[in-house]
N, C-alpha and C. Protein backbone atom coordinates (compact mmCIF):
# COMPACT_ATOMS: atom_id res chain seq x y z
N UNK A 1 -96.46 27.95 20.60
CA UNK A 1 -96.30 26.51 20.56
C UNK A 1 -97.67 25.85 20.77
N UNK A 2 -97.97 24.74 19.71
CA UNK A 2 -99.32 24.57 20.05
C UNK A 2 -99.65 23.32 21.20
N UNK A 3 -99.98 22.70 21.33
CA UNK A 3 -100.42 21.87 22.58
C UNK A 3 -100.22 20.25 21.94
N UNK A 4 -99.55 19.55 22.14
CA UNK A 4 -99.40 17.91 22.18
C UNK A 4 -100.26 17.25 22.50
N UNK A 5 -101.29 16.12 22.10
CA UNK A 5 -102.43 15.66 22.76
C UNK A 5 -101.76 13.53 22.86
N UNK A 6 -100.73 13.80 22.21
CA UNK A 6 -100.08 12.41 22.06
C UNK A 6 -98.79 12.11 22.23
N UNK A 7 -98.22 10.83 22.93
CA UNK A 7 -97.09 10.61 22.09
C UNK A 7 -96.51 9.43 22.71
N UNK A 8 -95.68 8.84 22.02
CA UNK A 8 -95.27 7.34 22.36
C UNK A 8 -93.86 7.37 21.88
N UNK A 9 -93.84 6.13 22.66
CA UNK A 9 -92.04 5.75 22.62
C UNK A 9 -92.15 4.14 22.43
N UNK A 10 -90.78 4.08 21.89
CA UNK A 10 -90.93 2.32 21.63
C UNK A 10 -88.88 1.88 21.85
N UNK A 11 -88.73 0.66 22.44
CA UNK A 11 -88.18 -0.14 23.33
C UNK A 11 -87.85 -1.06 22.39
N UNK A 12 -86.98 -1.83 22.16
CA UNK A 12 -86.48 -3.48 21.69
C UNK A 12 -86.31 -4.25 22.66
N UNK A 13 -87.27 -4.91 22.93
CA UNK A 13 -86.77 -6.43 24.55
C UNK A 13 -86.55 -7.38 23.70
N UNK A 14 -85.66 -8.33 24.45
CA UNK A 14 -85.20 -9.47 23.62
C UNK A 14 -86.03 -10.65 24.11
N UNK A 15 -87.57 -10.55 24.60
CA UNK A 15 -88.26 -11.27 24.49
C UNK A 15 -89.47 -11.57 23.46
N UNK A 16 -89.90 -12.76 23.13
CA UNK A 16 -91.07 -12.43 22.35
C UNK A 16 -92.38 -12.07 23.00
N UNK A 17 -93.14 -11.27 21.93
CA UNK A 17 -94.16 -10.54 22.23
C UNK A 17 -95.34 -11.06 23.53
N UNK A 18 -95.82 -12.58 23.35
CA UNK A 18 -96.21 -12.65 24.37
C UNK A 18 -95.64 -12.75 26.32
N UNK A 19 -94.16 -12.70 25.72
CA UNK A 19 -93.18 -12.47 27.37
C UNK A 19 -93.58 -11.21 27.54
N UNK A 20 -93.43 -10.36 26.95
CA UNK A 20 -93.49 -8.72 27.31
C UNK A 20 -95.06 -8.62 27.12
N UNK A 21 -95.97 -9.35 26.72
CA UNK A 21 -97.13 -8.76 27.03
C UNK A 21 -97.31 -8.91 28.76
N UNK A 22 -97.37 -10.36 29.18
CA UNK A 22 -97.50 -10.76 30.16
C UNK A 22 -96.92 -9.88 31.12
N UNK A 23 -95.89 -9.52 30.91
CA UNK A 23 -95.46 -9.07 32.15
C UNK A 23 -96.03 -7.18 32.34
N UNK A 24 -95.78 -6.98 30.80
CA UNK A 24 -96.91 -5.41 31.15
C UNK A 24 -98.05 -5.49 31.84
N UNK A 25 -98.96 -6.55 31.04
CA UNK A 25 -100.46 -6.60 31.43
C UNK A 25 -100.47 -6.96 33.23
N UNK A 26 -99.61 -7.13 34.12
CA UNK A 26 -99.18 -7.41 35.06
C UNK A 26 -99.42 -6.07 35.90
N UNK A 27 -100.33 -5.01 35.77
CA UNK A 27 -100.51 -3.49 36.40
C UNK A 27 -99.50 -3.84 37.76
N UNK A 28 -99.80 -4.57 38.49
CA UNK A 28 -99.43 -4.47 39.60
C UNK A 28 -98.01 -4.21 39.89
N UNK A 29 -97.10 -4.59 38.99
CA UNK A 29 -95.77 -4.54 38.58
C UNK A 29 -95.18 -3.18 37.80
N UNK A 30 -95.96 -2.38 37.70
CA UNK A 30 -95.56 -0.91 37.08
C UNK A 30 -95.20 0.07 37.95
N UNK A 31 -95.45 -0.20 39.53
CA UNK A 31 -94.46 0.37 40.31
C UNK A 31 -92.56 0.42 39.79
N UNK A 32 -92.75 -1.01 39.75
CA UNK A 32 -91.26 -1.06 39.14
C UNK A 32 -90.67 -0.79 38.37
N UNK A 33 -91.50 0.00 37.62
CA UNK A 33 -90.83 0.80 35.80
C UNK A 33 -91.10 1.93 36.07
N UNK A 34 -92.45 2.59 35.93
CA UNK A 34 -92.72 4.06 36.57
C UNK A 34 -92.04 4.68 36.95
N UNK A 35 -91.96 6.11 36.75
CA UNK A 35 -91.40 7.05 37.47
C UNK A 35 -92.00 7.93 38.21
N UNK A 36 -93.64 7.46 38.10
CA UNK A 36 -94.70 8.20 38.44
C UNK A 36 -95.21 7.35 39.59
N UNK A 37 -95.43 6.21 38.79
CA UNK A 37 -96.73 4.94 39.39
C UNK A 37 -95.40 4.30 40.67
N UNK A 38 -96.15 4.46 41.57
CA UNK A 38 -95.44 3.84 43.08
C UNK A 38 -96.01 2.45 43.59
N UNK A 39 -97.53 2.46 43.25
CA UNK A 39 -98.34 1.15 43.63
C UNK A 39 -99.24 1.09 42.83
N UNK A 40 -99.71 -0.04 42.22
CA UNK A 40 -101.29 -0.41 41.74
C UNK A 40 -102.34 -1.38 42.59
N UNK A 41 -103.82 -1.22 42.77
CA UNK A 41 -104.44 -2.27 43.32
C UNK A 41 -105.44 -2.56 42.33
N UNK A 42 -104.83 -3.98 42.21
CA UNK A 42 -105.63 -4.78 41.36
C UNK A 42 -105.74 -6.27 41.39
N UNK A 43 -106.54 -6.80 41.18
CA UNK A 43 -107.08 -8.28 41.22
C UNK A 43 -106.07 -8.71 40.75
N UNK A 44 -105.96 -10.04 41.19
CA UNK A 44 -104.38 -10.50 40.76
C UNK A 44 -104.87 -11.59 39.70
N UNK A 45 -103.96 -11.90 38.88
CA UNK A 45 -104.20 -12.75 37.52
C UNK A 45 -104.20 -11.50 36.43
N UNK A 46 -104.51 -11.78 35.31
CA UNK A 46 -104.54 -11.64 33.74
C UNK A 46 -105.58 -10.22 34.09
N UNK A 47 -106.00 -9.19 33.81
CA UNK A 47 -106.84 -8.19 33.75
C UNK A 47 -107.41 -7.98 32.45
N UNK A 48 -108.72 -8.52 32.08
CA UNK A 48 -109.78 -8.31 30.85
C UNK A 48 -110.23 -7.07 30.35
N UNK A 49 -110.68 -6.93 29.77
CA UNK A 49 -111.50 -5.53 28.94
C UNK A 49 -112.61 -5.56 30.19
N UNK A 50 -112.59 -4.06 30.92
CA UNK A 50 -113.62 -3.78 32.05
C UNK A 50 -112.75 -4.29 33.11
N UNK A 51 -111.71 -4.69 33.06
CA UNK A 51 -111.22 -4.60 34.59
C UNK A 51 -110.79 -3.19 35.40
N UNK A 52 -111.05 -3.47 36.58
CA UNK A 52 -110.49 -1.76 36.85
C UNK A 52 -109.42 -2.38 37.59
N UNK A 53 -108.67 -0.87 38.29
CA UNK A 53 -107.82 -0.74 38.73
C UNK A 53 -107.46 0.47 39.29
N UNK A 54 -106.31 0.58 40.23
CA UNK A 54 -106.30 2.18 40.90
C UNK A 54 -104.70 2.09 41.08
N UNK A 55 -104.44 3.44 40.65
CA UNK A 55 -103.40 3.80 40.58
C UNK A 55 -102.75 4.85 41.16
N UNK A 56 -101.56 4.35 42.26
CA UNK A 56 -101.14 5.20 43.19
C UNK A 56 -99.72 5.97 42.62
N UNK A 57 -99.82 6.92 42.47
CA UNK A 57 -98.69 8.40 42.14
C UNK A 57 -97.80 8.85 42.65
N UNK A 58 -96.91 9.46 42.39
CA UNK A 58 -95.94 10.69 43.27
C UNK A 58 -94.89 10.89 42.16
N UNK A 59 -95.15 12.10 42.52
CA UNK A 59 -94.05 13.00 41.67
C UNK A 59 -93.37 14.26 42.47
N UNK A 60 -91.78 14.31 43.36
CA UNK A 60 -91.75 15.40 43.70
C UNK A 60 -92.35 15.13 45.08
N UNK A 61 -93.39 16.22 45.57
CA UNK A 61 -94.10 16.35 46.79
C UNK A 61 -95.58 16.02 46.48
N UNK A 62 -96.29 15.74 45.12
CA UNK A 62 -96.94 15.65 44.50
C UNK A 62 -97.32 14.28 44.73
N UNK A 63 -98.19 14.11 45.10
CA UNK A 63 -98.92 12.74 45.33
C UNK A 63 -100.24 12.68 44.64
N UNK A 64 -101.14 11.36 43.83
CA UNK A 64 -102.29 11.53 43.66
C UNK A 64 -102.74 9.84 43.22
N UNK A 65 -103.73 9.59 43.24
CA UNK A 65 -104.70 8.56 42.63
C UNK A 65 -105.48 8.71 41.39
N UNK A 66 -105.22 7.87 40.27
CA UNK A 66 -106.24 7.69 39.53
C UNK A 66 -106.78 6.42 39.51
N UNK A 67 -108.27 6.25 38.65
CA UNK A 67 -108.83 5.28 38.39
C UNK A 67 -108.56 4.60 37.39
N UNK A 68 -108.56 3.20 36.98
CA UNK A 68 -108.48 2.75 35.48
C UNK A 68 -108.88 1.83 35.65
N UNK A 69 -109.45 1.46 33.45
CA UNK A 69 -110.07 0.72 33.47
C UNK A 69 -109.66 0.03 32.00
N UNK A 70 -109.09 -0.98 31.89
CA UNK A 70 -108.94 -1.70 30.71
C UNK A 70 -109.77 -1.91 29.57
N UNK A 71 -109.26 -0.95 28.81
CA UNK A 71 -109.79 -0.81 26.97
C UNK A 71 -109.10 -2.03 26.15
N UNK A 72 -108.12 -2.85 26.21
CA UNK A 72 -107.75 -3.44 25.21
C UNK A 72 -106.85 -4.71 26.36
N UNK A 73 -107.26 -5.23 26.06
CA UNK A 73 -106.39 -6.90 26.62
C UNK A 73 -106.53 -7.96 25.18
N UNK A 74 -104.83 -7.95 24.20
CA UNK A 74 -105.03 -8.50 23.58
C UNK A 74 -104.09 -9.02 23.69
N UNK A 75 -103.38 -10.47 24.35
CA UNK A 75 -102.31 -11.33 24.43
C UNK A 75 -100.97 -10.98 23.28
N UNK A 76 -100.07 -10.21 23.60
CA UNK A 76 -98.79 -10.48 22.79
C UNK A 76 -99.68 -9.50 21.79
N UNK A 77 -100.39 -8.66 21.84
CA UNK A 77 -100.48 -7.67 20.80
C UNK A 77 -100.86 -6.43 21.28
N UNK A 78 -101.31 -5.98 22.05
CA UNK A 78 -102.03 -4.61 23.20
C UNK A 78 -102.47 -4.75 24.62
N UNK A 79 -102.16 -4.04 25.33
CA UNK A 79 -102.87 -3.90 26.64
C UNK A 79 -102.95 -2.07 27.02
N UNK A 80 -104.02 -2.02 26.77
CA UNK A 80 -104.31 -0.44 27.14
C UNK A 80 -105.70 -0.44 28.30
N UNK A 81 -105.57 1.02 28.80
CA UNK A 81 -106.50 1.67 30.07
C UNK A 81 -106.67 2.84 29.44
N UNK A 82 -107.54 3.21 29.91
CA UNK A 82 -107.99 4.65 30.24
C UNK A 82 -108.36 5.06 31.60
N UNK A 83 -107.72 6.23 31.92
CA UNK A 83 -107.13 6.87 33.35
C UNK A 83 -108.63 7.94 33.50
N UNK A 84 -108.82 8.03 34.66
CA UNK A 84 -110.40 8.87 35.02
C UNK A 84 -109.60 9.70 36.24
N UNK A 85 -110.16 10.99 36.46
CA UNK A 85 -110.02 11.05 38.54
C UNK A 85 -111.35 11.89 38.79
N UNK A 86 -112.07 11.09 39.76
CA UNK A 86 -113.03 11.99 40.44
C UNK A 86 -114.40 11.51 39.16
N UNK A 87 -113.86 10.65 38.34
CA UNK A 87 -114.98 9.94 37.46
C UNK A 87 -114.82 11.06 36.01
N UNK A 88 -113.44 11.92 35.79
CA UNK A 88 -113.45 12.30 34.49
C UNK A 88 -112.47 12.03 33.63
N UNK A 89 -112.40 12.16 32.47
CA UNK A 89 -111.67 11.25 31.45
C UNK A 89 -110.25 11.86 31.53
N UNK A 90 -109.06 11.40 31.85
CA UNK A 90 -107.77 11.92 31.67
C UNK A 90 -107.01 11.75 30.93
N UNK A 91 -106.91 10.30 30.61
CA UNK A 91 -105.92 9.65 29.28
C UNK A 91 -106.22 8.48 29.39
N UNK A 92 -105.32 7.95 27.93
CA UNK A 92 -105.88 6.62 27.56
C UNK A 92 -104.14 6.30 27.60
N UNK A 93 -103.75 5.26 28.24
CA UNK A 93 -102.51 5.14 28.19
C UNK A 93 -102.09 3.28 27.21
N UNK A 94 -100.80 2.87 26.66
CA UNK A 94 -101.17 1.68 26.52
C UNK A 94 -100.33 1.26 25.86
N UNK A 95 -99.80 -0.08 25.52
CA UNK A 95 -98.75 -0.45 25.09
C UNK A 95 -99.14 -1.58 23.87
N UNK A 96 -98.23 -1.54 22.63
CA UNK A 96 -97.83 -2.46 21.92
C UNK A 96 -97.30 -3.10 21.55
N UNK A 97 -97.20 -4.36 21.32
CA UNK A 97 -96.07 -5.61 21.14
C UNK A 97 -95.88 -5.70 19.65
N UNK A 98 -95.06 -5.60 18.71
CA UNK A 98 -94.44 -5.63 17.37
C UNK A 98 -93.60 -6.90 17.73
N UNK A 99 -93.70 -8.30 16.44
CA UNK A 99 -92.48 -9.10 16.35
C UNK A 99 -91.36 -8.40 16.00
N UNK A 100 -90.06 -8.48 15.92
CA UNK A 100 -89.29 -7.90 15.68
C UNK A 100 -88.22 -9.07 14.75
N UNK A 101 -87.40 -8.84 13.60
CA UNK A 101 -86.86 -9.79 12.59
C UNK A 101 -86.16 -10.49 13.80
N UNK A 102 -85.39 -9.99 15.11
CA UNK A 102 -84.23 -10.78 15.54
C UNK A 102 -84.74 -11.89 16.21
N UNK A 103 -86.29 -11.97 16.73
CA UNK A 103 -86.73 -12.73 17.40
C UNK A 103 -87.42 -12.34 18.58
N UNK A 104 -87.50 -11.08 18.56
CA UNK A 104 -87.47 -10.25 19.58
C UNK A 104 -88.76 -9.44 19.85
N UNK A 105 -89.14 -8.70 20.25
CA UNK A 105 -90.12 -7.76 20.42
C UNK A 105 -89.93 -5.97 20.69
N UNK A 106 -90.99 -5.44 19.63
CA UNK A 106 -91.13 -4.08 20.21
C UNK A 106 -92.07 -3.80 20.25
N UNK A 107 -91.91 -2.97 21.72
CA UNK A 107 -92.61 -2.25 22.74
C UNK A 107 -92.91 -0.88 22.60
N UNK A 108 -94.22 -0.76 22.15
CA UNK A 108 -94.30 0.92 21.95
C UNK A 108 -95.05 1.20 23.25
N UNK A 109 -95.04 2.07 24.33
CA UNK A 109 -95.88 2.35 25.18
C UNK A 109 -95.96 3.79 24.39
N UNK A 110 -97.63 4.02 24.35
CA UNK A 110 -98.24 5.19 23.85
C UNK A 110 -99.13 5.92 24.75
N UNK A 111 -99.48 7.09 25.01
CA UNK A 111 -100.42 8.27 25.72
C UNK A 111 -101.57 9.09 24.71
N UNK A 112 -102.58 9.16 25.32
CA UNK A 112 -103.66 10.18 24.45
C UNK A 112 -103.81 11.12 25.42
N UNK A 113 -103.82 12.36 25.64
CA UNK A 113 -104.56 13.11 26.32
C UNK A 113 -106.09 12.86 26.63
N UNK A 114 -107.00 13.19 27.26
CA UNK A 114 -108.84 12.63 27.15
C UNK A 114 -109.00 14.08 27.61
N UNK A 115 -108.12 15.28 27.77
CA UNK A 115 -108.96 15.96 28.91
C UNK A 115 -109.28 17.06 28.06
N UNK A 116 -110.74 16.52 27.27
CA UNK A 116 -111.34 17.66 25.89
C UNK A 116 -112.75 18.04 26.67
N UNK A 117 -113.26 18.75 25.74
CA UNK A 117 -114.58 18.45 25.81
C UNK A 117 -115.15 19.81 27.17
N UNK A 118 -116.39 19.64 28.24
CA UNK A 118 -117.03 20.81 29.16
C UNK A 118 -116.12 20.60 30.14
N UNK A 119 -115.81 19.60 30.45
CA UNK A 119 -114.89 19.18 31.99
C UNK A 119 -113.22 19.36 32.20
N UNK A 120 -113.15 19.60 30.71
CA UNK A 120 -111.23 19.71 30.70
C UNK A 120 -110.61 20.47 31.33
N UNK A 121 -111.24 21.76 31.78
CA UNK A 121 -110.94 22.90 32.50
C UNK A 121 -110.98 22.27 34.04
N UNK A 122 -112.03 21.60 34.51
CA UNK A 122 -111.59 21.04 35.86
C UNK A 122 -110.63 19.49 35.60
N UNK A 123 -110.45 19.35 34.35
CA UNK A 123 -109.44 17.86 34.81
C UNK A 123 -108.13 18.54 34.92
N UNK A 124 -107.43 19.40 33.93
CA UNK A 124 -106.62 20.27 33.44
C UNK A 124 -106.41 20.79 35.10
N UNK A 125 -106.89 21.47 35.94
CA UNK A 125 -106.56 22.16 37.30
C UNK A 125 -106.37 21.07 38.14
N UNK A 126 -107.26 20.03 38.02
CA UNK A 126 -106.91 18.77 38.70
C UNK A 126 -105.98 18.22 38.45
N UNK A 127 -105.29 17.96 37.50
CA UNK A 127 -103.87 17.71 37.09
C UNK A 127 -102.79 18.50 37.41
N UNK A 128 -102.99 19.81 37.39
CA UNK A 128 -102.00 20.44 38.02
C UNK A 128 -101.75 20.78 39.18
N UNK A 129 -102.70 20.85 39.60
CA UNK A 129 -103.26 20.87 41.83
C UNK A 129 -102.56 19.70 42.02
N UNK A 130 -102.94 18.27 41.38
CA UNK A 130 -102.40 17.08 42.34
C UNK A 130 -101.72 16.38 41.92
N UNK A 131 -100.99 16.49 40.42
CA UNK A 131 -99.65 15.71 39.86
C UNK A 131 -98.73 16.88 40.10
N UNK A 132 -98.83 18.49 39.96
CA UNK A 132 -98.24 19.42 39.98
C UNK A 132 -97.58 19.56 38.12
N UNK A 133 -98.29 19.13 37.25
CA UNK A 133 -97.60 19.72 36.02
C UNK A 133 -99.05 20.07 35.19
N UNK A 134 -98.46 21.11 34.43
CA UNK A 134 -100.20 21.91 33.95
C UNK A 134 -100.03 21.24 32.40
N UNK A 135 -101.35 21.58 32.38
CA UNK A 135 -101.40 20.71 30.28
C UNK A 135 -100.26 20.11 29.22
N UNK A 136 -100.31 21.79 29.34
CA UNK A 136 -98.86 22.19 28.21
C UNK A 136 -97.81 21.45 28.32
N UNK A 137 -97.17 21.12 29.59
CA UNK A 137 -95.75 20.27 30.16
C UNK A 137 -95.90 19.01 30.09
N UNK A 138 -96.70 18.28 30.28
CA UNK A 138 -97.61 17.08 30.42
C UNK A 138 -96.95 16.35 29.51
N UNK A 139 -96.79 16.53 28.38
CA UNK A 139 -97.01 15.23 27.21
C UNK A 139 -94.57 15.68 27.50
N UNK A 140 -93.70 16.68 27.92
CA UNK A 140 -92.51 16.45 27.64
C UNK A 140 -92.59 15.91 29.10
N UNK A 141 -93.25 15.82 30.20
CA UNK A 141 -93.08 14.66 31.40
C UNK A 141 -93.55 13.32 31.36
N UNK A 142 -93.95 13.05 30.16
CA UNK A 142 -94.63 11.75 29.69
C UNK A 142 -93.54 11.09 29.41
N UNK A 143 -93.04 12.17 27.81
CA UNK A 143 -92.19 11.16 27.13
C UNK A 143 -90.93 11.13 28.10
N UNK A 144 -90.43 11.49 29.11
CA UNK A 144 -89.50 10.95 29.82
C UNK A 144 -89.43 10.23 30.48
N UNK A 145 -90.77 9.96 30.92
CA UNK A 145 -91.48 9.19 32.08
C UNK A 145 -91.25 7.66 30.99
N UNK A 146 -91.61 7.98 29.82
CA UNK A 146 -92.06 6.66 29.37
C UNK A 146 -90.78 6.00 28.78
N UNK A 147 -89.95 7.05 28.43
CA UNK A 147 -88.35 6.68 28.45
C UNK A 147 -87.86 5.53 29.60
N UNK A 148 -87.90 6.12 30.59
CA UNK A 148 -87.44 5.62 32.08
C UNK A 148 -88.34 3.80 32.04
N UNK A 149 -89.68 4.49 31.59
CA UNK A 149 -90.24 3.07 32.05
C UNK A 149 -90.09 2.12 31.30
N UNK A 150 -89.35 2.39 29.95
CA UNK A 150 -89.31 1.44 28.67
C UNK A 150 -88.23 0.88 28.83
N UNK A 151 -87.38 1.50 29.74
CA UNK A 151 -85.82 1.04 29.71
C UNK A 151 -85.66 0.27 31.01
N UNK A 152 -86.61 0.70 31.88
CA UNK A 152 -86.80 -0.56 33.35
C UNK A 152 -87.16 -1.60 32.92
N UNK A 153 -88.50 -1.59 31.77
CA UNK A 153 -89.00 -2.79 31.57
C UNK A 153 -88.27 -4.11 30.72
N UNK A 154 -87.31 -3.20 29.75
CA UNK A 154 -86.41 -3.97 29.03
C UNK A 154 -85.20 -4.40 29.94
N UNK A 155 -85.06 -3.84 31.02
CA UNK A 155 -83.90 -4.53 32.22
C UNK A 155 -84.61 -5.56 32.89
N UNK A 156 -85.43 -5.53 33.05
CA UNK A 156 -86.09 -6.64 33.67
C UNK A 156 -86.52 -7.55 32.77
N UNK A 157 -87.17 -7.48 31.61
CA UNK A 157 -87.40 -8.76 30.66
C UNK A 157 -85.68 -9.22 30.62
N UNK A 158 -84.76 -8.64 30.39
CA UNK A 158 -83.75 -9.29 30.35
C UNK A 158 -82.83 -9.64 31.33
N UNK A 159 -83.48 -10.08 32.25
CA UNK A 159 -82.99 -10.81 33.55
C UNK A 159 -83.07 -11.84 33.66
């Protein structure tokens, strides 16, 4: 079986695109969808291209922190990060807003793997030492993860 380096899932909220941007681009609020993410600390308001952020974990007995830093802040059309730990590249995580005919919006939240290249071998052990899931498993604990979080987030836009 060869190795997954991607993959995304996508959601119908019955809000329009800039409701569901807003409230994604909202890091601080992804405790509440996550199945991973427990806390974020971040500057409060709107988060720009170069904002960072830190992101608190648990999975299991599995606890950990990453870093992030906003690649894409585009109102009602993208908000993506890219995830670091210990200052090396892990993933690029990130979501898209589609109009939708009913009036509505879809939500693709998407994943890249980052962990290529001389250092992958220590991000790769670092991922599995302190999330507890190794490479290979990674992208089928994603897409469930991102299941869970697509379907919190669409319970809550529709509140």
């Amino acid at each position: 079986m060869s190795r997954e380096w991607s993959v995304e899932e996508s959601v119908s909220v019955s809000v329009e695109p800039a409701a569901a941007y807003r409230a994604v681009a909202e890091v601080r609020r992804m405790g509440e969808w996550s199945p991973e993410c427990r806390a974020v600390w971040a500057r409060r308001g709107p988060l720009g291209v170069g904002a960072r952020f830190v992101g608190f974990n648990r999975r299991g007995l599995f606890v950990w922190f990453t870093t992030c830093r906003v690649t894409d802040a585009d109102p009602g059309r993208e908000f993506a990060f890219r995830v670091e730990t210990f200052g090396l590249p892990v993933a690029q995580w990130g979501y898209r807003f589609e109009p939708a005919e009913d009036g509505g919006t879809t939500v693709t939240e998407y994943w890249r793997d980052l962990r290529t290249g001389r250092a992958s071998g220590l991000t790769e052990v670092l991922g599995t030492v302190f999330a507890g899931t190794n490479p290979e498993l990674r992208v089928k604990v994603n897409r469930a993860g991102m299941r869970a979080t697509l379907a919190r987030i669409k319970a809550a836009l529709a509140a």
